[in-house]
Protein backbone atom coordinates (compact mmCIF):
# COMPACT_ATOMS: atom_id res chain seq x y z
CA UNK A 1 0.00 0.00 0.00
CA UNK A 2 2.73 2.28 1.08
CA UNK A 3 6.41 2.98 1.75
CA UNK A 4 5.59 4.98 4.47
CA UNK A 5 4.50 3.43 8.57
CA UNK A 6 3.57 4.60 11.68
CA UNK A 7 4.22 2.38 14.84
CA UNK A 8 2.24 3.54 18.08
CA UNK A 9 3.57 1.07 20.57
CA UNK A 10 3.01 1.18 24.91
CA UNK A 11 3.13 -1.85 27.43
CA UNK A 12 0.37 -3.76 26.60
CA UNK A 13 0.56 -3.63 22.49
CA UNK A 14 1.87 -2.25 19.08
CA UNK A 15 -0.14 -1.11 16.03
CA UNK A 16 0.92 -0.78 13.06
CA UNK A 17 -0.80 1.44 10.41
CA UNK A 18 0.26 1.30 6.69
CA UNK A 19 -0.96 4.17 4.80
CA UNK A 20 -1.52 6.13 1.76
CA UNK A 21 -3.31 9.45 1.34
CA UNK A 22 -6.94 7.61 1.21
CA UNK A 23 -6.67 4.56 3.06
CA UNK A 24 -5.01 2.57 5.65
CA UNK A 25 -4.17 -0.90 7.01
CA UNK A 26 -3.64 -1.51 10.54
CA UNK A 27 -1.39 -4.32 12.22
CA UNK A 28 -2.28 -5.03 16.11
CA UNK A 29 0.56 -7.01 18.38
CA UNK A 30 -0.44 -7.81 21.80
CA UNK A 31 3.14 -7.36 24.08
CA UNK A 32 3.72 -10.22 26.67
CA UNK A 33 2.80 -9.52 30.14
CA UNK A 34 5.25 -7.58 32.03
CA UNK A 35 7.69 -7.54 29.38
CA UNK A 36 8.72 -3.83 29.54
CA UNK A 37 10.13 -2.51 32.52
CA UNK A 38 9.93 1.64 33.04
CA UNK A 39 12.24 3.31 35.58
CA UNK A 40 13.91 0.26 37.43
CA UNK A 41 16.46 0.97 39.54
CA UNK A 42 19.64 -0.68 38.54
CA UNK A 43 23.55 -0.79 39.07
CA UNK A 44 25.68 1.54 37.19
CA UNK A 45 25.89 0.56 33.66
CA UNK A 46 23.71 -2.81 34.02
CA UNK A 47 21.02 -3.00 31.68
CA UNK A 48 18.46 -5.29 31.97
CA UNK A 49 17.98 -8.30 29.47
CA UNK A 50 15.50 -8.53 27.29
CA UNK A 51 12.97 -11.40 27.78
CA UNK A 52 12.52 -14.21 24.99
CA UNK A 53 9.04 -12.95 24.67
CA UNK A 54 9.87 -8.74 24.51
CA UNK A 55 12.46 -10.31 21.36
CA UNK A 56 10.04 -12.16 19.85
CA UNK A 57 7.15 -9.25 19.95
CA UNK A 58 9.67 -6.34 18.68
CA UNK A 59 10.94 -8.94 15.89
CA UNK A 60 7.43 -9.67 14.84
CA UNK A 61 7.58 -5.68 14.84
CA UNK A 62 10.39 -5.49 12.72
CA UNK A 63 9.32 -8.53 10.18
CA UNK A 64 6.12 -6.11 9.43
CA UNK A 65 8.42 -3.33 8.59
CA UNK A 66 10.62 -5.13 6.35
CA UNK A 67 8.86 -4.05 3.51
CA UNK A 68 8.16 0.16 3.88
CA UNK A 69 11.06 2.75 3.57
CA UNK A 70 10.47 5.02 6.17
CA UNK A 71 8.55 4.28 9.75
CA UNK A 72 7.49 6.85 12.44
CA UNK A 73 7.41 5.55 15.72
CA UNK A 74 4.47 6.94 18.62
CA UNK A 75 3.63 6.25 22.07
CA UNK A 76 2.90 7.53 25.77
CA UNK A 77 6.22 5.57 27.93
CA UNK A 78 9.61 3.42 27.41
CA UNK A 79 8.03 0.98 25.09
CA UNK A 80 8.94 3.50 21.86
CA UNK A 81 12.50 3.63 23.10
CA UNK A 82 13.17 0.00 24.21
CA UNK A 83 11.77 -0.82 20.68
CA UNK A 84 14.06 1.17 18.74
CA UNK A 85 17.43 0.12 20.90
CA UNK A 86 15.58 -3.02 19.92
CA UNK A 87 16.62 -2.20 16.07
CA UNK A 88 19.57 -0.99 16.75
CA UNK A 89 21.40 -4.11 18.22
CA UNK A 90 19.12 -6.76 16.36
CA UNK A 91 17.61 -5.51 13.06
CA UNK A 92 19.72 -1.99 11.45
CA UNK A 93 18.15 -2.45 8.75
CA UNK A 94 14.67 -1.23 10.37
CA UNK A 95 16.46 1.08 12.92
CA UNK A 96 17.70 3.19 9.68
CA UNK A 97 14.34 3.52 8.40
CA UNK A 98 12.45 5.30 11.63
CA UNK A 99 12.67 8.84 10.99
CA UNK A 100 11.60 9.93 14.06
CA UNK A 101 10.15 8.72 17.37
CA UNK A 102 7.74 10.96 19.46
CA UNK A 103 5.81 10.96 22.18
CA UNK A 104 2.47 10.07 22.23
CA UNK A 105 -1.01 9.57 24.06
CA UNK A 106 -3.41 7.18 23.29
CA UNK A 107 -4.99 8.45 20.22
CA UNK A 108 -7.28 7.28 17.76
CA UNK A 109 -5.97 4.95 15.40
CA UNK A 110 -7.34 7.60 12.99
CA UNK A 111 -5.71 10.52 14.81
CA UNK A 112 -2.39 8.24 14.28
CA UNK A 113 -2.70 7.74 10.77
CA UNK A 114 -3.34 11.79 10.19
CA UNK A 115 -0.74 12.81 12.36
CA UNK A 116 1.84 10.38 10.34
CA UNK A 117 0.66 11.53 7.18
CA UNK A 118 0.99 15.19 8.11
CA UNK A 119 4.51 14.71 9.13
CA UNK A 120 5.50 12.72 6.49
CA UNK A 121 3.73 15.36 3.75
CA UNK A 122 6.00 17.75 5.18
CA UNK A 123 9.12 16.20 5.79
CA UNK A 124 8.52 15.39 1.98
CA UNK A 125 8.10 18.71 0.97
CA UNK A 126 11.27 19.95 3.29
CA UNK A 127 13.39 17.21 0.69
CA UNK A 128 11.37 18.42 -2.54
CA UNK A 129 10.11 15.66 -3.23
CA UNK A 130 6.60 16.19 -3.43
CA UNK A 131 5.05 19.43 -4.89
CA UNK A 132 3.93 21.74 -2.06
CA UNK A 133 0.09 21.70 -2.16
């Protein structure tokens, strides 16, 4: 449908929403239970492991990816960042293709798609590579 994705991710799930500029598809991942932990206190320069089941739900993340260019990743807590540190040390290939990760509520999965399409219309029009409307 698109090259272009939005990812609005929290604790308890991921959605995925492929998109053009009059329709869109949406992906839903349920996370496992407990599987991301927010402001844990830990030693100096220990970072905690990531479960079997928080690598398995951020690759089935990343396998849905695999075929857009450019992803925007959304959400309220951690989740957004843990995901994308996710990328980095397992999948580059996807971590090179989010453009930008932001913070997020809990809107509407139509209030996600416009929001992605209104930042990707402009960041297209920053590069020229759309006409300005």
């Amino acid at each position: 449908m698109s090259s272009h994705a939005v990812v609005w991710l929290d604790q308890e799930r991921a959605k995925i929403f492929f998109f053009d500029r009059d329709a869109f598809d949406e992906k839903d991942f349920h996370a496992p239970k407990h599987h991301i932990t927010s402001h844990a206190k830990h030693r100096e320069n220990h970072h905690p492991r990531e479960s079997r089941e928080q690598k398995e739900f951020f690759d089935s993340v990343a396998k849905t990816l695999a075929t857009v260019d450019e992803v925007l990743v959304l959400g309220p807590g951690v989740a957004k960042t843990q995901l994308l540190k996710h990328f980095h040390l397992r999948d580059p290939k996807i971590a090179e293709k989010v453009l930008a990760v932001e913070t997020s509520d809990h809107p509407t999965p139509g209030q996600i798609v416009a929001h992605a399409r209104h930042y990707f219309q402009g960041k297209d029009q920053l590069l020229g590579t759309v006409p300005l409307a």
